[in-house]
N, C-alpha and C. Protein backbone atom coordinates (compact mmCIF):
# COMPACT_ATOMS: atom_id res chain seq x y z
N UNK A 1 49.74 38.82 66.69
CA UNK A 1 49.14 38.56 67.99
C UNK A 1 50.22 38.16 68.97
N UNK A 2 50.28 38.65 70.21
CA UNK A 2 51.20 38.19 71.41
C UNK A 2 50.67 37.20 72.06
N UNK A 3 51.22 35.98 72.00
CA UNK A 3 50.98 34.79 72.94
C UNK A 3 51.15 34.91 74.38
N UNK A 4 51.43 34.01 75.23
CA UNK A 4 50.99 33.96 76.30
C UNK A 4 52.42 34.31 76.98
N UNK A 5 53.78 34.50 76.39
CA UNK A 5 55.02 35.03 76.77
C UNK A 5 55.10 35.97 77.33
N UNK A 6 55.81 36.63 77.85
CA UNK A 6 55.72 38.00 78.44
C UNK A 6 57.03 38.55 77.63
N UNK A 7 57.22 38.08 77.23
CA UNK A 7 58.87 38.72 76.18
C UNK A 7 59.16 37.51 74.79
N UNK A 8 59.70 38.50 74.01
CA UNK A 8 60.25 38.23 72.89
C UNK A 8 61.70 38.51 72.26
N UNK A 9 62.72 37.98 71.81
CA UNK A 9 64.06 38.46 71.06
C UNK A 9 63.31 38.33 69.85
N UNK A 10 64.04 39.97 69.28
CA UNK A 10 63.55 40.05 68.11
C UNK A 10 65.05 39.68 67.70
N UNK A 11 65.19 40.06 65.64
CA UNK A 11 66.08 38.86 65.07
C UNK A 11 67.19 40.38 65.32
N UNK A 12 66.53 41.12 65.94
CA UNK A 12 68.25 42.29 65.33
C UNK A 12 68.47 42.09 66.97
N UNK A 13 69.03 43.47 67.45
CA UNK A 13 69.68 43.30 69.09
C UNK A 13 68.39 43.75 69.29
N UNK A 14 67.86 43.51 70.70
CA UNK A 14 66.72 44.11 71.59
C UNK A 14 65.91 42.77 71.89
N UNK A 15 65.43 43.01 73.06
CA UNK A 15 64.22 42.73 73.39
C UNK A 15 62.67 43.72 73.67
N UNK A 16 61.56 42.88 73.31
CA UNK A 16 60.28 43.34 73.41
C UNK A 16 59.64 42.58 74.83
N UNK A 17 59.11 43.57 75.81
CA UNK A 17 58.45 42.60 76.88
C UNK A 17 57.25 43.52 77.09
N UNK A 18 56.14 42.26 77.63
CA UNK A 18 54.47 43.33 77.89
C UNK A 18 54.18 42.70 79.16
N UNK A 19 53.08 43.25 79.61
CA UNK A 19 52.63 43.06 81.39
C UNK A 19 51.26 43.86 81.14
N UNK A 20 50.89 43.39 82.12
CA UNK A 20 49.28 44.00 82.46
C UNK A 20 49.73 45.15 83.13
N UNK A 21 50.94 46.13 83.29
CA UNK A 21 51.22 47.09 84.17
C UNK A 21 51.98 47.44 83.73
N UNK A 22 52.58 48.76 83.19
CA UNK A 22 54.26 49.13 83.24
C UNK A 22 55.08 48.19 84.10
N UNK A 23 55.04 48.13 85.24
CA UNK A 23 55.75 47.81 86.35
C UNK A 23 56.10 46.27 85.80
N UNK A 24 55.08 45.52 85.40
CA UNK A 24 55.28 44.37 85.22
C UNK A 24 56.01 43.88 83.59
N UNK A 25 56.06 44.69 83.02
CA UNK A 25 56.45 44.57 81.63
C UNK A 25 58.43 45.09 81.57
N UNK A 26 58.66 46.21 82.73
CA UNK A 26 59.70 46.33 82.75
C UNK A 26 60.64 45.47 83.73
N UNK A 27 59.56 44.83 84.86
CA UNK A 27 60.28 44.09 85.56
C UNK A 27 60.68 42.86 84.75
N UNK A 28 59.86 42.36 83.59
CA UNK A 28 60.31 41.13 82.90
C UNK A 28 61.19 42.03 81.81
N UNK A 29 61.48 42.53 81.55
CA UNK A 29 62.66 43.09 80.89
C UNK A 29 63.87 42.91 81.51
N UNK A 30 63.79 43.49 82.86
CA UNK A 30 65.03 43.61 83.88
C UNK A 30 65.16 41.92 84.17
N UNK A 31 64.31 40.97 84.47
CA UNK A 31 64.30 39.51 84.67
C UNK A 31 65.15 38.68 83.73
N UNK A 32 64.76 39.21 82.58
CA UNK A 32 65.26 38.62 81.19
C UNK A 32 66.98 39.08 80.69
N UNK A 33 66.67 40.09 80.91
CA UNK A 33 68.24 40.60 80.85
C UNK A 33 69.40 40.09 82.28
N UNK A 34 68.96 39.43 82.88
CA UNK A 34 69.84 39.22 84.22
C UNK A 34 69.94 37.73 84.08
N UNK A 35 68.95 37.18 83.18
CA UNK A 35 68.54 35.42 83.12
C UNK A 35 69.96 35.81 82.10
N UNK A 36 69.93 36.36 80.93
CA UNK A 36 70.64 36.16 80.10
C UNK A 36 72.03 36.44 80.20
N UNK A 37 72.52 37.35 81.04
CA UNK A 37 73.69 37.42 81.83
C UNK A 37 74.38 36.14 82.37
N UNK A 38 73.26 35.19 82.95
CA UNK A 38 73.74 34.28 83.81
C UNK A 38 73.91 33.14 82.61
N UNK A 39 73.07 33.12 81.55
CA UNK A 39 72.87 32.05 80.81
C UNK A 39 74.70 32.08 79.98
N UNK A 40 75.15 33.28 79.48
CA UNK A 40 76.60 34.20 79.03
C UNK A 40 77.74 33.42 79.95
N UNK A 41 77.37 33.67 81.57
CA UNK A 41 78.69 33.28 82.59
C UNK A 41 78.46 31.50 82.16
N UNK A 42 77.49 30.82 82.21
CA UNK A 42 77.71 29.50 81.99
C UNK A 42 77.92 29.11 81.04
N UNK A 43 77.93 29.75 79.67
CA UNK A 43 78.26 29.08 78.66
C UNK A 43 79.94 29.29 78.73
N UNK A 44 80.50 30.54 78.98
CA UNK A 44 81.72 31.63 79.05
C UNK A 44 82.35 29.99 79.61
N UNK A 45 81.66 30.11 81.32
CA UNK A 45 82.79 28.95 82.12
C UNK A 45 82.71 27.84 81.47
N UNK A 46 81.79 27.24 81.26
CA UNK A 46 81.52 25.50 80.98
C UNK A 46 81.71 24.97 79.43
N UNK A 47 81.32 26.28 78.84
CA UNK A 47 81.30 25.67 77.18
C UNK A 47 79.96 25.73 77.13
N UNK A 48 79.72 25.06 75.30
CA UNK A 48 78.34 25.38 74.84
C UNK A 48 77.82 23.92 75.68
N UNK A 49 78.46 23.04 76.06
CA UNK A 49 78.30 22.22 76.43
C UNK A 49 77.88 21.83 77.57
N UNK A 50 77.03 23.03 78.61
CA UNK A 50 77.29 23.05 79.99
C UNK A 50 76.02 22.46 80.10
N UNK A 51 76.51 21.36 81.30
CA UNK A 51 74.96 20.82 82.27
C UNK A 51 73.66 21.55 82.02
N UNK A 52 72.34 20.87 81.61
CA UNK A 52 71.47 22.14 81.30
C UNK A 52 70.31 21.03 82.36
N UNK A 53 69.33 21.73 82.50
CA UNK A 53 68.05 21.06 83.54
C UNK A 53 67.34 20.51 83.03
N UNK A 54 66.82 19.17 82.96
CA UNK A 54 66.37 18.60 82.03
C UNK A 54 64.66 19.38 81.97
N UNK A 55 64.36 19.09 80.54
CA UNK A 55 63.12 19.76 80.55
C UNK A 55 61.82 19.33 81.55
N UNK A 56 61.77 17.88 81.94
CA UNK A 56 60.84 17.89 82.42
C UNK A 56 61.04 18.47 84.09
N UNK A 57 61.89 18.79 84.56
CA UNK A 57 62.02 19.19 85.92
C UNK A 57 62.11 20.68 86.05
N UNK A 58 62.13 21.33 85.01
CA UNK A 58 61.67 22.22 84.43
C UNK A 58 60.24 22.92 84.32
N UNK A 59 59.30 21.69 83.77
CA UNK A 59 58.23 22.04 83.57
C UNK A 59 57.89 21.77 85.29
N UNK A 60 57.86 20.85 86.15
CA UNK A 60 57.82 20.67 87.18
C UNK A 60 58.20 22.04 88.06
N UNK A 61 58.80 22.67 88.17
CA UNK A 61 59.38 23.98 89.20
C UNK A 61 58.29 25.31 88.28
N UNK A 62 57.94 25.15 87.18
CA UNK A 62 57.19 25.79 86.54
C UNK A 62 55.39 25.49 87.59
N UNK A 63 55.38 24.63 87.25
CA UNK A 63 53.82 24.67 88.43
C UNK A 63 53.53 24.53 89.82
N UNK A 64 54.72 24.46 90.25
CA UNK A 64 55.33 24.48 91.98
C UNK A 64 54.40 26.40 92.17
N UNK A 65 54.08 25.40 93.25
CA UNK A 65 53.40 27.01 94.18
C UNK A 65 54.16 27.23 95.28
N UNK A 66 55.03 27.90 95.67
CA UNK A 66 55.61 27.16 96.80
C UNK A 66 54.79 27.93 98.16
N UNK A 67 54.08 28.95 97.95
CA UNK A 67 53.67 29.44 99.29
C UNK A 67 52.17 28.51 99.59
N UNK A 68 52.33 27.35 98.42
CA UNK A 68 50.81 26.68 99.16
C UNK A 68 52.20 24.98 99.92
N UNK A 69 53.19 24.97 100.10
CA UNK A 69 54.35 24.57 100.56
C UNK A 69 53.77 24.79 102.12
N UNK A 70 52.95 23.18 102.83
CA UNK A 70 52.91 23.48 104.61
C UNK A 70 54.34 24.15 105.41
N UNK A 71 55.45 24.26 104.68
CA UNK A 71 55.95 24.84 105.94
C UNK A 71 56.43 26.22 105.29
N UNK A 72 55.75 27.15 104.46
CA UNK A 72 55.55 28.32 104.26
C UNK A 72 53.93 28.65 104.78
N UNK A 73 53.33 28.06 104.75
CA UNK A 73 52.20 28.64 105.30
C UNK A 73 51.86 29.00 106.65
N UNK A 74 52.86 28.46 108.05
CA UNK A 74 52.70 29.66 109.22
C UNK A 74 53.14 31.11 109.14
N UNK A 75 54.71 31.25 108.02
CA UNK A 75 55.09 33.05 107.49
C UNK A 75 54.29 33.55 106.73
N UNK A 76 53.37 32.97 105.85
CA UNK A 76 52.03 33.56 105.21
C UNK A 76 50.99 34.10 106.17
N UNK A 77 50.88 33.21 107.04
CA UNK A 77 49.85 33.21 107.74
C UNK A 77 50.12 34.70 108.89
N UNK A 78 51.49 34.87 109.67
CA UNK A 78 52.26 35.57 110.44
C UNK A 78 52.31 36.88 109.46
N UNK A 79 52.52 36.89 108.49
CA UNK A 79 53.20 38.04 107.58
C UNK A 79 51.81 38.25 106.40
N UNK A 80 51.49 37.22 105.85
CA UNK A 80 50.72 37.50 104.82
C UNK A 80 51.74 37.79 103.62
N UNK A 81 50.76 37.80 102.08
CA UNK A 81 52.10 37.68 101.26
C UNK A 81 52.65 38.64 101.07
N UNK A 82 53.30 38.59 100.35
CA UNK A 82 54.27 39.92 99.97
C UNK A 82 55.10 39.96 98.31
N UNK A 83 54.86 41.30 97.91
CA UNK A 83 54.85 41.33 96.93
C UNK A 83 57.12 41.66 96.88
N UNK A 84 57.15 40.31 96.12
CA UNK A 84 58.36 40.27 95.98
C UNK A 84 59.24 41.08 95.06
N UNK A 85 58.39 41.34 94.18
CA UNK A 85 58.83 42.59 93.04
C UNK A 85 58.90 44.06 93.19
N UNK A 86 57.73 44.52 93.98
CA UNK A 86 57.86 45.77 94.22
C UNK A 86 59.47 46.51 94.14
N UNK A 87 59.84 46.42 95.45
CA UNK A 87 61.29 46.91 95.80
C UNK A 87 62.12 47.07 94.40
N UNK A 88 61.92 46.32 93.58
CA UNK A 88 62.94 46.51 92.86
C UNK A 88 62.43 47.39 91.84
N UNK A 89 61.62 47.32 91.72
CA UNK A 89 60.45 48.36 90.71
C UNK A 89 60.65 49.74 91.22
N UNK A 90 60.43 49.57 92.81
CA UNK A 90 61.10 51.04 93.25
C UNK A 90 62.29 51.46 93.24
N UNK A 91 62.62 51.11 93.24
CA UNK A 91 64.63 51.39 93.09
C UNK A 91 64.45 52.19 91.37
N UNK A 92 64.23 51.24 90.32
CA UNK A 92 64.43 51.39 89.45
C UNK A 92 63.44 52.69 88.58
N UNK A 93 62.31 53.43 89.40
CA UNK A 93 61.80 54.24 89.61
C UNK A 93 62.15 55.43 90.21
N UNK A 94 62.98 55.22 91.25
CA UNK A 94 63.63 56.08 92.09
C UNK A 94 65.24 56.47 91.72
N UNK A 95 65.65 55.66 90.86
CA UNK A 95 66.97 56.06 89.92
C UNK A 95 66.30 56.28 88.50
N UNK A 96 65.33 56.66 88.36
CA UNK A 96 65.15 56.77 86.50
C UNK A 96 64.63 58.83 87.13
N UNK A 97 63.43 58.35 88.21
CA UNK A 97 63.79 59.68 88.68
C UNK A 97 64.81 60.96 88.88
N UNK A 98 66.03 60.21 89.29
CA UNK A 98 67.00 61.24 89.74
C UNK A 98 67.60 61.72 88.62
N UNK A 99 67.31 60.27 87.79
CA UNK A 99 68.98 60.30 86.64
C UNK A 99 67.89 62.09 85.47
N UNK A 100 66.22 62.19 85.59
CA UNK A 100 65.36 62.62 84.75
C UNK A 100 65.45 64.31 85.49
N UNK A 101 65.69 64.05 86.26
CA UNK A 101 65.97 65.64 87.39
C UNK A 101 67.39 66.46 87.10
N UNK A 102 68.14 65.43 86.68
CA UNK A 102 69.37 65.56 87.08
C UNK A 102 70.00 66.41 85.02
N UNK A 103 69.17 66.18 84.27
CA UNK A 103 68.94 66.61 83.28
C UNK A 103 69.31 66.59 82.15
């Protein structure tokens, strides 16, 4: 059964990620692989030893809404929301395209 994660490391190389959408299952793929890049440069610079965030401020930025944040809500209100993922979903659609044409 898949818990409430949206990704998994399995024990060999790879990751497994799911979404209620293609779109959303590969964008947490692409998320996860770029987290883990960054997680690589800080261990690389700092050591295994590097400054880490303590968990509870952690769990805290975890239930932060920030567009219910009063001074995001006149650009909500002006703009309405906006889907922050898209764009990159298209890109990565629009190069899987070319690279599938291209033969």
């Amino acid at each position: 059964m898949i818990s409430f994660r949206a990704g998994v490391k399995s024990l060999g190389p790879g990751i497994t990620t799911v979404g209620k959408t293609m779109e959303e299952a590969v964008m947490n793929a692409w998320q996860l692989e770029h987290q883990a890049q960054f997680n690589y440069y800080a261990k690389s610079i700092a050591g295994p030893d590097h400054a880490r965030i303590p968990d509870d401020q952690v769990e805290e930025f975890l239930q932060w809404k920030p567009l219910a944040e009063p001074h995001f809500q006149e650009a909500v209100a002006r703009v309405g929301k906006v889907n922050t993922g898209g764009s990159m979903w298209s890109d990565l659609k629009d190069r899987a395209a070319k690279l599938m044409s291209e033969g």
